[in-house]
Every structure is written in C-alpha cells, then in structure tokens.
PDB file of N, CA and C in Angstrom:
ATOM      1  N   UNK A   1       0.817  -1.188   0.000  1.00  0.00           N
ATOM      2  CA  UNK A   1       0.000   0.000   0.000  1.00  0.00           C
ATOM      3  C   UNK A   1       0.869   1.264   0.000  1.00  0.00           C
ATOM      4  N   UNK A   2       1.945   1.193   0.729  1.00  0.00           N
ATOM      5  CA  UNK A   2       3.107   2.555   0.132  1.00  0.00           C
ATOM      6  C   UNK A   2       3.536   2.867  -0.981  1.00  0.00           C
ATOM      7  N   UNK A   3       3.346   3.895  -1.033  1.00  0.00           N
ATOM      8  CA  UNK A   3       4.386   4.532  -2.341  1.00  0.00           C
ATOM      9  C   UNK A   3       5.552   3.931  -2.418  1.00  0.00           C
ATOM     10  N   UNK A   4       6.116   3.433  -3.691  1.00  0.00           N
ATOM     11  CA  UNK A   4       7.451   2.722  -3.840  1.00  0.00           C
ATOM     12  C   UNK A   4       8.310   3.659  -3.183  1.00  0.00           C
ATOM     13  N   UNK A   5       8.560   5.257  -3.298  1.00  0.00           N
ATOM     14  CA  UNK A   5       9.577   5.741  -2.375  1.00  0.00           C
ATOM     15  C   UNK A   5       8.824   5.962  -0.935  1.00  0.00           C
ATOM     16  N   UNK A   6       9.208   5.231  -0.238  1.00  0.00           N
ATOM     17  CA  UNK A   6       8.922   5.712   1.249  1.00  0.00           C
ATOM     18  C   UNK A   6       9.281   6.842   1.724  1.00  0.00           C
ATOM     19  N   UNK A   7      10.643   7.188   0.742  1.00  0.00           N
ATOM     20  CA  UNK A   7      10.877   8.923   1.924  1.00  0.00           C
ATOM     21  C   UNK A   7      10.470   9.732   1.468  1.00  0.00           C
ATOM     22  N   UNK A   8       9.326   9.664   0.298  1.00  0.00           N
ATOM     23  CA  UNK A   8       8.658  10.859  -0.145  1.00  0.00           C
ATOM     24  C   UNK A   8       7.234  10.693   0.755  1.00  0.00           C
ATOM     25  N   UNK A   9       7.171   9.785   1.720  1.00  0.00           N
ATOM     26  CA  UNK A   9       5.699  10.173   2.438  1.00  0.00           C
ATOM     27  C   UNK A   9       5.925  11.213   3.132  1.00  0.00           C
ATOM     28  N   UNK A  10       4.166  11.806   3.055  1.00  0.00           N
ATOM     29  CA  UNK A  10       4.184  13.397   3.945  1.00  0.00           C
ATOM     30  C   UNK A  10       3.698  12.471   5.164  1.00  0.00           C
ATOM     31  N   UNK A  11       3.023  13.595   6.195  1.00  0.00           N
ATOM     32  CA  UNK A  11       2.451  13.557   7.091  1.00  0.00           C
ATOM     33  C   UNK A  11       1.130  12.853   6.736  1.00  0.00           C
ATOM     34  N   UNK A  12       0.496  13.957   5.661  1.00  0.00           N
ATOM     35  CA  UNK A  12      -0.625  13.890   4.923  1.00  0.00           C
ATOM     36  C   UNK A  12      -0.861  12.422   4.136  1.00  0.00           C
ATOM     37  N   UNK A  13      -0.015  12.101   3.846  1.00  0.00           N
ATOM     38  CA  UNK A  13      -0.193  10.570   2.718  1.00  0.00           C
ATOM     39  C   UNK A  13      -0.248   9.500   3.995  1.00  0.00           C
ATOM     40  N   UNK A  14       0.684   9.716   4.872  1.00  0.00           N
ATOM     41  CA  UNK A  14       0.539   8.327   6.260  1.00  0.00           C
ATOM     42  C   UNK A  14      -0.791   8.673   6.469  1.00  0.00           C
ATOM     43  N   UNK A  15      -1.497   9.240   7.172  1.00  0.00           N
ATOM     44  CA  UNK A  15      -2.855   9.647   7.358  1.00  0.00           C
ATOM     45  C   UNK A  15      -3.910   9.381   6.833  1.00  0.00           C
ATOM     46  N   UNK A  16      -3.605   9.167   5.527  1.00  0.00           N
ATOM     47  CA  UNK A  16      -4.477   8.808   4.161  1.00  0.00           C
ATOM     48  C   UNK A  16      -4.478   7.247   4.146  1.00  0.00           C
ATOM     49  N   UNK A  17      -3.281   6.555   4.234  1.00  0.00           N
ATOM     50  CA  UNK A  17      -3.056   5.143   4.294  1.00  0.00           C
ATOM     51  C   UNK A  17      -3.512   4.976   5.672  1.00  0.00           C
ATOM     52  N   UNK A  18      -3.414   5.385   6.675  1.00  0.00           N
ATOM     53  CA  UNK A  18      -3.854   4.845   7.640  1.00  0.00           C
ATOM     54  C   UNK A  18      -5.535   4.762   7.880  1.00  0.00           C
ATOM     55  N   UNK A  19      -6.226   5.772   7.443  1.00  0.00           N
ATOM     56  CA  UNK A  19      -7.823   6.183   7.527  1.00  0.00           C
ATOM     57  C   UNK A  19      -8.292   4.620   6.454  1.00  0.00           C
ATOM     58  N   UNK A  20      -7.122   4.641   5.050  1.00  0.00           N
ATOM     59  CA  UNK A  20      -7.764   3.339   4.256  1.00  0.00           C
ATOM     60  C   UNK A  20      -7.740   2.156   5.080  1.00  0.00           C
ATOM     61  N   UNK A  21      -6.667   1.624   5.561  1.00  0.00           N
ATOM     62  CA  UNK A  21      -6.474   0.440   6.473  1.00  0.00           C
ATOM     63  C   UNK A  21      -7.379   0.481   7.669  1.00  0.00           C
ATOM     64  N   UNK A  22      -7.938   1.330   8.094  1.00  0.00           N
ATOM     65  CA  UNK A  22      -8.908   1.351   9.322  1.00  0.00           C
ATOM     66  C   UNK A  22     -10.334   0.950   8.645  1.00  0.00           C
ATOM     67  N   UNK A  23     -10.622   1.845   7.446  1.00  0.00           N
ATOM     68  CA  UNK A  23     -11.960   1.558   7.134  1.00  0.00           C
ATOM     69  C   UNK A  23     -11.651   0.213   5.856  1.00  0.00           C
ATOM     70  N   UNK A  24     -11.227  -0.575   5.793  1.00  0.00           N
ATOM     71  CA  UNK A  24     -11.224  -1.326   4.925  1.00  0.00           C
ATOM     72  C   UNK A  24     -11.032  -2.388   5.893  1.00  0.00           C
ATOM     73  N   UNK A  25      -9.952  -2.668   6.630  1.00  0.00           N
ATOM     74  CA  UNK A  25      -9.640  -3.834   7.839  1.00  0.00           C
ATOM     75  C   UNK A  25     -10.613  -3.665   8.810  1.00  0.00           C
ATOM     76  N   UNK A  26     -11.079  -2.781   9.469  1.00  0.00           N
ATOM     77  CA  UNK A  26     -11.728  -2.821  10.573  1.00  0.00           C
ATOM     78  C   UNK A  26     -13.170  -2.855  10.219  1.00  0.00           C
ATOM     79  N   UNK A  27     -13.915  -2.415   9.154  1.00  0.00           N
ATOM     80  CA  UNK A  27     -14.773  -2.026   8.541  1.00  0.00           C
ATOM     81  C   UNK A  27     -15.998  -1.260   9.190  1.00  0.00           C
ATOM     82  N   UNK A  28     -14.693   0.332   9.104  1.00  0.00           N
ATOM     83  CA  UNK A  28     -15.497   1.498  10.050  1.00  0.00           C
ATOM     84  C   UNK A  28     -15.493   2.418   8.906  1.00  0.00           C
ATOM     85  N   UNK A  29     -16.942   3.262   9.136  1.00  0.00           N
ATOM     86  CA  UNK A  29     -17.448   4.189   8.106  1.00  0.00           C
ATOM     87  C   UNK A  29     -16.088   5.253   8.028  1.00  0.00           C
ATOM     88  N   UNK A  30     -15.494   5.495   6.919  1.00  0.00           N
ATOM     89  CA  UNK A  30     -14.993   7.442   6.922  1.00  0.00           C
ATOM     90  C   UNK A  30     -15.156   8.084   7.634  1.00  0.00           C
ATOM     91  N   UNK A  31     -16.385   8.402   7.753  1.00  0.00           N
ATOM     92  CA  UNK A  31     -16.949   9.353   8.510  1.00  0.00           C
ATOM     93  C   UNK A  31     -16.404   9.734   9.684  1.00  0.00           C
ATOM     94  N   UNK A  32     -16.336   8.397  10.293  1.00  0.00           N
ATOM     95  CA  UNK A  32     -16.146   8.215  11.406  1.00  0.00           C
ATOM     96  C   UNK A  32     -14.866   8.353  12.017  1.00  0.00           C
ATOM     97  N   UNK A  33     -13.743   8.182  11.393  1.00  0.00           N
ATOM     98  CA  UNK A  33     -12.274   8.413  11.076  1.00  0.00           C
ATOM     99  C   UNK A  33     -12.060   9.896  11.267  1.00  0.00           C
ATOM    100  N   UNK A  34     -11.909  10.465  12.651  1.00  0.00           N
ATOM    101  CA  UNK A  34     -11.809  11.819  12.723  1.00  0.00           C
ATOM    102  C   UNK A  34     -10.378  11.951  13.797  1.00  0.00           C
ATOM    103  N   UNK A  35      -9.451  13.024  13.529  1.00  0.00           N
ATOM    104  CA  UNK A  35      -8.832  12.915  14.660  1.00  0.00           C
ATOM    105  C   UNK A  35      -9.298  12.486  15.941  1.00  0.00           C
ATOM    106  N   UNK A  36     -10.455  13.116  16.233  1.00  0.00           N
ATOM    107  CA  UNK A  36     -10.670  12.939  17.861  1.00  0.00           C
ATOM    108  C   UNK A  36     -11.681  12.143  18.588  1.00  0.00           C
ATOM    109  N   UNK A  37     -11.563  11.292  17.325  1.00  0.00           N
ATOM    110  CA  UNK A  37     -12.250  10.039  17.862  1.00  0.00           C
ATOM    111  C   UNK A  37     -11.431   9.228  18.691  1.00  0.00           C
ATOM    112  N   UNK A  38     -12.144   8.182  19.814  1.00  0.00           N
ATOM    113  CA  UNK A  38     -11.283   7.219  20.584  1.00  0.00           C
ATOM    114  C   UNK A  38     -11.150   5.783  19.518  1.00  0.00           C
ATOM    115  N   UNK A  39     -10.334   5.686  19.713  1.00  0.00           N
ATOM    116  CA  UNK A  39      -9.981   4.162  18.920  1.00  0.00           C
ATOM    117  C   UNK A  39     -10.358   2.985  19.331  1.00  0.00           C
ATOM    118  N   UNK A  40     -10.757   3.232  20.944  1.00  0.00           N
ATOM    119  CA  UNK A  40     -11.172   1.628  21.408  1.00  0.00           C
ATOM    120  C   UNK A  40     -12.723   1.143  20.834  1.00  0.00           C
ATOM    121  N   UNK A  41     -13.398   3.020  20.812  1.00  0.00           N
ATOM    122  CA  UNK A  41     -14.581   2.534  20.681  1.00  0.00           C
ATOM    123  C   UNK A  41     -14.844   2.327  18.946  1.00  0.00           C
ATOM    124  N   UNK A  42     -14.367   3.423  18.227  1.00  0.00           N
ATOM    125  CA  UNK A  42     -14.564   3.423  16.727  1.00  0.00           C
ATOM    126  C   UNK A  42     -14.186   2.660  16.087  1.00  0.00           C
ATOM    127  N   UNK A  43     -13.053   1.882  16.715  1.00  0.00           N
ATOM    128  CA  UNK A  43     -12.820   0.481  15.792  1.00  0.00           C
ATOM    129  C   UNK A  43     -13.167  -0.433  16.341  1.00  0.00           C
ATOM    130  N   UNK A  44     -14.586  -0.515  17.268  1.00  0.00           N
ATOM    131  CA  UNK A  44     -15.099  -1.502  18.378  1.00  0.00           C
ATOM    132  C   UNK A  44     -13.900  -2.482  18.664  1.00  0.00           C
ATOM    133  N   UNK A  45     -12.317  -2.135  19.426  1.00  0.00           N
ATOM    134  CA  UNK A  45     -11.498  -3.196  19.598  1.00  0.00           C
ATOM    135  C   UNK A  45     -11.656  -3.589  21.214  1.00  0.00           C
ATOM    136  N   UNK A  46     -11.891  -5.148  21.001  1.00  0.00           N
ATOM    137  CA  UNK A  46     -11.338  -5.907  22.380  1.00  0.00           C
ATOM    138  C   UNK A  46      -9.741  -5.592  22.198  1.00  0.00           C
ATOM    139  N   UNK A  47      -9.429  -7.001  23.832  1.00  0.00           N
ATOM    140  CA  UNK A  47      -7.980  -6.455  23.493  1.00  0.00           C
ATOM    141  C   UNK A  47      -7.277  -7.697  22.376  1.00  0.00           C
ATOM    142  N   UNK A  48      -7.991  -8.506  22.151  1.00  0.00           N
ATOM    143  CA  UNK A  48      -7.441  -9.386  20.940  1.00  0.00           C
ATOM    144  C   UNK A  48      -7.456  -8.638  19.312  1.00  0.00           C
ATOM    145  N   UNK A  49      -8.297  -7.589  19.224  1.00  0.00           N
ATOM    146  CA  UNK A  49      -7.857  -6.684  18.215  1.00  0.00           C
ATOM    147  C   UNK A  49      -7.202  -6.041  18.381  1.00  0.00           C
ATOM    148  N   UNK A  50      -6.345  -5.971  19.520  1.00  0.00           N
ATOM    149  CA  UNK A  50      -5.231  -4.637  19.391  1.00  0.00           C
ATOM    150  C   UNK A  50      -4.083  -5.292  18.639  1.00  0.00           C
ATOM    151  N   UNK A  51      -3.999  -6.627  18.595  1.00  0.00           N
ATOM    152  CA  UNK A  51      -2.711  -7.593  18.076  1.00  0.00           C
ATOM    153  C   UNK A  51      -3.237  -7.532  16.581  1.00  0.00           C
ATOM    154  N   UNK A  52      -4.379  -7.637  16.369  1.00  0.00           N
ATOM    155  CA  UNK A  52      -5.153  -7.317  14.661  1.00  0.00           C
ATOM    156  C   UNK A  52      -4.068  -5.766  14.236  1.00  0.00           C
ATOM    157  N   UNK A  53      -4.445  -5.033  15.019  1.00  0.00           N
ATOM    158  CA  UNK A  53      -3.989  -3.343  14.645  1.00  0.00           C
ATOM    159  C   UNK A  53      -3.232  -3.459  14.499  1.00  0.00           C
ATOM    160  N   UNK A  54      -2.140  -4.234  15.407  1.00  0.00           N
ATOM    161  CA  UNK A  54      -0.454  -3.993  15.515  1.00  0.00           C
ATOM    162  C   UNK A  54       0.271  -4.954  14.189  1.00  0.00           C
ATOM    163  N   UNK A  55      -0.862  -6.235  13.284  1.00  0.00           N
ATOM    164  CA  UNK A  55      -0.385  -6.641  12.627  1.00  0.00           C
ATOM    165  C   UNK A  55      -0.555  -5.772  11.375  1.00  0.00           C
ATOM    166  N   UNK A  56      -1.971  -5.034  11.307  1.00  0.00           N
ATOM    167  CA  UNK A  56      -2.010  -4.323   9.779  1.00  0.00           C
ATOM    168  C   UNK A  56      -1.571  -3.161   9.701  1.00  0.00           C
ATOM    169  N   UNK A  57      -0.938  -2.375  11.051  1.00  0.00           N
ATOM    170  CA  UNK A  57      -0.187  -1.452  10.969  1.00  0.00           C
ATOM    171  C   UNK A  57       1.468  -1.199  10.183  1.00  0.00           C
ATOM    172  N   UNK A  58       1.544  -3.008  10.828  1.00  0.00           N
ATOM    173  CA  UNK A  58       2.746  -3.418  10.434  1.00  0.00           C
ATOM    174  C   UNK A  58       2.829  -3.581   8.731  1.00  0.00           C
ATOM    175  N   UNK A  59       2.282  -4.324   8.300  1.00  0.00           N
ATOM    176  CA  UNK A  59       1.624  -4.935   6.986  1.00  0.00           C
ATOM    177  C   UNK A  59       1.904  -3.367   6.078  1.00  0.00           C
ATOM    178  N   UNK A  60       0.838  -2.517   6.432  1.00  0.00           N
ATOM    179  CA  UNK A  60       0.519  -1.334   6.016  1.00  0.00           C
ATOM    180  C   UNK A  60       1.826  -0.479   5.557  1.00  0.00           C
ATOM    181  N   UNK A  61       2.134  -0.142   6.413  1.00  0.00           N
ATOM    182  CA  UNK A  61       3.069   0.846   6.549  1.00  0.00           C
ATOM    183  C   UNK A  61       4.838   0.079   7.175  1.00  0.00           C
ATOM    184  N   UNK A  62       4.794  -0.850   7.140  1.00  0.00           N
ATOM    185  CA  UNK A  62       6.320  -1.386   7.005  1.00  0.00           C
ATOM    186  C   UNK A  62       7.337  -0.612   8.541  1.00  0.00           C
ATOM    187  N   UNK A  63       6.452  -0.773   9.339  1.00  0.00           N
ATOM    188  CA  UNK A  63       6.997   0.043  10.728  1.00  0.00           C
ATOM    189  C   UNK A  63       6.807  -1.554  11.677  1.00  0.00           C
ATOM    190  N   UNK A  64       7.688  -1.655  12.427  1.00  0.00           N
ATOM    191  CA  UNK A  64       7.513  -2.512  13.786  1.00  0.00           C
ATOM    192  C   UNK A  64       6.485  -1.588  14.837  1.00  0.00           C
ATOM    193  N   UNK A  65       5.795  -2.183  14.998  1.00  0.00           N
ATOM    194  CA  UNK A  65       4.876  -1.710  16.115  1.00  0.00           C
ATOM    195  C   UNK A  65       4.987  -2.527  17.570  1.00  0.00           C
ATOM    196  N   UNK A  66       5.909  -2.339  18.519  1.00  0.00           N
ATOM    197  CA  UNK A  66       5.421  -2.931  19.957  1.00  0.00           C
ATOM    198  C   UNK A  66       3.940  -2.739  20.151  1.00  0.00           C
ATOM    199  N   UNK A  67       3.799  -3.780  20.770  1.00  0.00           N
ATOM    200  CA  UNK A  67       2.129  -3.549  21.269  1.00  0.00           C
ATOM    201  C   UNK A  67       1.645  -2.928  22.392  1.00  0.00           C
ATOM    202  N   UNK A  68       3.002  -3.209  23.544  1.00  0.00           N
ATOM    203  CA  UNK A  68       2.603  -1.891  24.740  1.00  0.00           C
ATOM    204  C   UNK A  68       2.764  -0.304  23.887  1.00  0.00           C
ATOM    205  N   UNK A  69       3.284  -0.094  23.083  1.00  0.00           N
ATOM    206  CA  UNK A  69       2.958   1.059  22.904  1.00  0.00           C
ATOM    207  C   UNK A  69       1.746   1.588  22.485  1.00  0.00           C
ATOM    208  N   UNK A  70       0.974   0.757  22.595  1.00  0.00           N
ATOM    209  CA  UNK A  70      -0.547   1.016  21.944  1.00  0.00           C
ATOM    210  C   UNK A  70      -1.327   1.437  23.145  1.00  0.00           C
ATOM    211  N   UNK A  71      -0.981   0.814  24.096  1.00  0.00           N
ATOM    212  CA  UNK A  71      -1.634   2.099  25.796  1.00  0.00           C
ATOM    213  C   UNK A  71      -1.672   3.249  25.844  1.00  0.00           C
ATOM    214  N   UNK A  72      -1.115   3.898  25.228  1.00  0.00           N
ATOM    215  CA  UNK A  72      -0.843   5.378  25.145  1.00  0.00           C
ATOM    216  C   UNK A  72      -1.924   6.246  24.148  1.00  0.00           C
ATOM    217  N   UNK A  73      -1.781   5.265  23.098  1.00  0.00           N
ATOM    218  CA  UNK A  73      -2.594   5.157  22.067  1.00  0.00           C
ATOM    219  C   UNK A  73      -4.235   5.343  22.186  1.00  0.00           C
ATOM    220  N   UNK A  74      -4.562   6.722  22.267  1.00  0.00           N
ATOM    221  CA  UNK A  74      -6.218   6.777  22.728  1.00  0.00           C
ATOM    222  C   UNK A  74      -7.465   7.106  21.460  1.00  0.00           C
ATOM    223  N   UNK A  75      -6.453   8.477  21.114  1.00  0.00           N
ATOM    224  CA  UNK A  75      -7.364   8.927  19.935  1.00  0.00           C
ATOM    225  C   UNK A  75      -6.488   8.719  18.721  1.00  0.00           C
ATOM    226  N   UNK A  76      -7.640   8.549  17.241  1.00  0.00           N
ATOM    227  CA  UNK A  76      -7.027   8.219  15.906  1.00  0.00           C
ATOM    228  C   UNK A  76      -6.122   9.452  16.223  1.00  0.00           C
ATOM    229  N   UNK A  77      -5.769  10.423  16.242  1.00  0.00           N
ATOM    230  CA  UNK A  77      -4.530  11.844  16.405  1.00  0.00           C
ATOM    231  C   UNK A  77      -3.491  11.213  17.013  1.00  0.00           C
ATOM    232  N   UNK A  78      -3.577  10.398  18.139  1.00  0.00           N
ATOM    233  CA  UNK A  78      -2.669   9.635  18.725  1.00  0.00           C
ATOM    234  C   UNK A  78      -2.194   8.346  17.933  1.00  0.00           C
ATOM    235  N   UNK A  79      -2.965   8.122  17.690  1.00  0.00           N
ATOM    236  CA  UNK A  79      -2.363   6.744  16.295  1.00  0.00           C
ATOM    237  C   UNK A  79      -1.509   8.008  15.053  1.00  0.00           C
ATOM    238  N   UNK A  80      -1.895   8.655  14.261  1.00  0.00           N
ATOM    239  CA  UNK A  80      -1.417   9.305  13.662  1.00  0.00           C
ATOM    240  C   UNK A  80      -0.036   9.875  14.119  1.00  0.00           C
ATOM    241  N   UNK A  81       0.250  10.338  14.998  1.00  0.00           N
ATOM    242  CA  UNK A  81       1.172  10.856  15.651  1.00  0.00           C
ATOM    243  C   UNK A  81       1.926   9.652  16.247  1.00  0.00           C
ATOM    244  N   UNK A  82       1.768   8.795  16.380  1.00  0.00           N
ATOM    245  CA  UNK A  82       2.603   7.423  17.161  1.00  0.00           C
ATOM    246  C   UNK A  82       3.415   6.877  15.370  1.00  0.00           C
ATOM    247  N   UNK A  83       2.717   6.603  14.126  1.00  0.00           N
ATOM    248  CA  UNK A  83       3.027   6.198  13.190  1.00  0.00           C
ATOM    249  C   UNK A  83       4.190   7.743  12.647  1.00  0.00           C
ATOM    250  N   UNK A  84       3.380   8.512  12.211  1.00  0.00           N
ATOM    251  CA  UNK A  84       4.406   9.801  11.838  1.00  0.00           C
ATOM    252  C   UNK A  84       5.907   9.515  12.676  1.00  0.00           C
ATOM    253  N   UNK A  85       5.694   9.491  14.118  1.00  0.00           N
ATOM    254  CA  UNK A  85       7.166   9.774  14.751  1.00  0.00           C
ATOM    255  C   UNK A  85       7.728   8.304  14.588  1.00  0.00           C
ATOM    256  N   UNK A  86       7.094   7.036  14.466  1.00  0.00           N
ATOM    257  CA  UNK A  86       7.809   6.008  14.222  1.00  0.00           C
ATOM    258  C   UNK A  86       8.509   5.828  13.131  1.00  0.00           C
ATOM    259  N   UNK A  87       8.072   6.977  11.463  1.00  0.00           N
ATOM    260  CA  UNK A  87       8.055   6.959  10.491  1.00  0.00           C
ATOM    261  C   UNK A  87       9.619   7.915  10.239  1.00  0.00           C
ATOM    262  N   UNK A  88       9.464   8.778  11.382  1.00  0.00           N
ATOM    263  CA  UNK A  88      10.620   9.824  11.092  1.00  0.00           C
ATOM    264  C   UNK A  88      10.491  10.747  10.281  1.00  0.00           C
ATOM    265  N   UNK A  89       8.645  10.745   9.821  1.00  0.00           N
ATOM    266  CA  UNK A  89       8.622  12.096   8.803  1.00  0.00           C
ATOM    267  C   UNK A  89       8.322  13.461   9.836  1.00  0.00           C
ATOM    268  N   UNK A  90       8.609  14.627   9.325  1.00  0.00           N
ATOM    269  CA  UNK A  90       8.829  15.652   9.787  1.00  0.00           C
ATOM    270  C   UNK A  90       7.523  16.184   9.972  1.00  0.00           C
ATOM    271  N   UNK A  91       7.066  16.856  10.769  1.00  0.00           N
ATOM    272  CA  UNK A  91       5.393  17.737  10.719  1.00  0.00           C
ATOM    273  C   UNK A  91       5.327  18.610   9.854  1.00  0.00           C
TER     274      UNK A  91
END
C-alpha cells in the first residue's frame, strides 16, 4: 500500500493510508475516522484486536509496532502521531 519511495511520504499521505487500512480492515465508516475520535470505541477493539492493529499497521506501513505502545494510544490523532514519529517524517 506505500508509495514505492517511502521517503517521499508526507504527514498527509501516512494519514491517508492509515484512515484506508482502518476503514477497509476494521470495517469502520470514513466518517467516522476523525482525529478525535477514541480508537477503542470506533474500531469496536477488544484487546485481541489490538494484536489485529499492531499486525495491519505493520503490513501497512512497514513500521515494527510494539504492542505496549498502543496504551498510550487513545485517539485516531494519537495513532497518527505514534506512526508519523515512528516513520521519522517531519510535521
């Protein structure tokens, strides 16, 4: 799902891939995909989907994801911002 050059992703394009992988894997409306939504509830995850997330995050976007770091992890802004700084792209 990445662009063949990875170091041309913006901020803006991770964001874009990530909103597709949420509403396509999880199968949650757009709509609904707002920064300040909570993630536990909008992607209705138990905690056996958090190992789902941490695999299509991985899949997705070619980043190792620990899974305790996903505690921290509240709102989609916080997913966005956890991938960006794992990504090393700049704001």
């Amino acid at each position: 799902m990445l662009m063949e050059n990875e170091s041309m992703l913006t901020k803006e394009k991770i964001i874009e891939i990530i909103n597709d992988f949420l509403q396509e894997e999880f199968e949650v409306e757009r709509s609904r995909i707002v920064p300040t939504a909570d993630v536990k509830s909008t992607l209705d995850l138990d905690s056996l989907d958090y190992i789902d997330l941490v695999v299509v995050m991985e899949k997705n976007l070619h980043i190792k994801v620990d899974p305790s770091d996903l505690v921290d992890i509240h709102s989609i802004q916080d997913l966005y911002d956890y991938v960006v700084s794992k990504m090393g792209i700049q704001a």
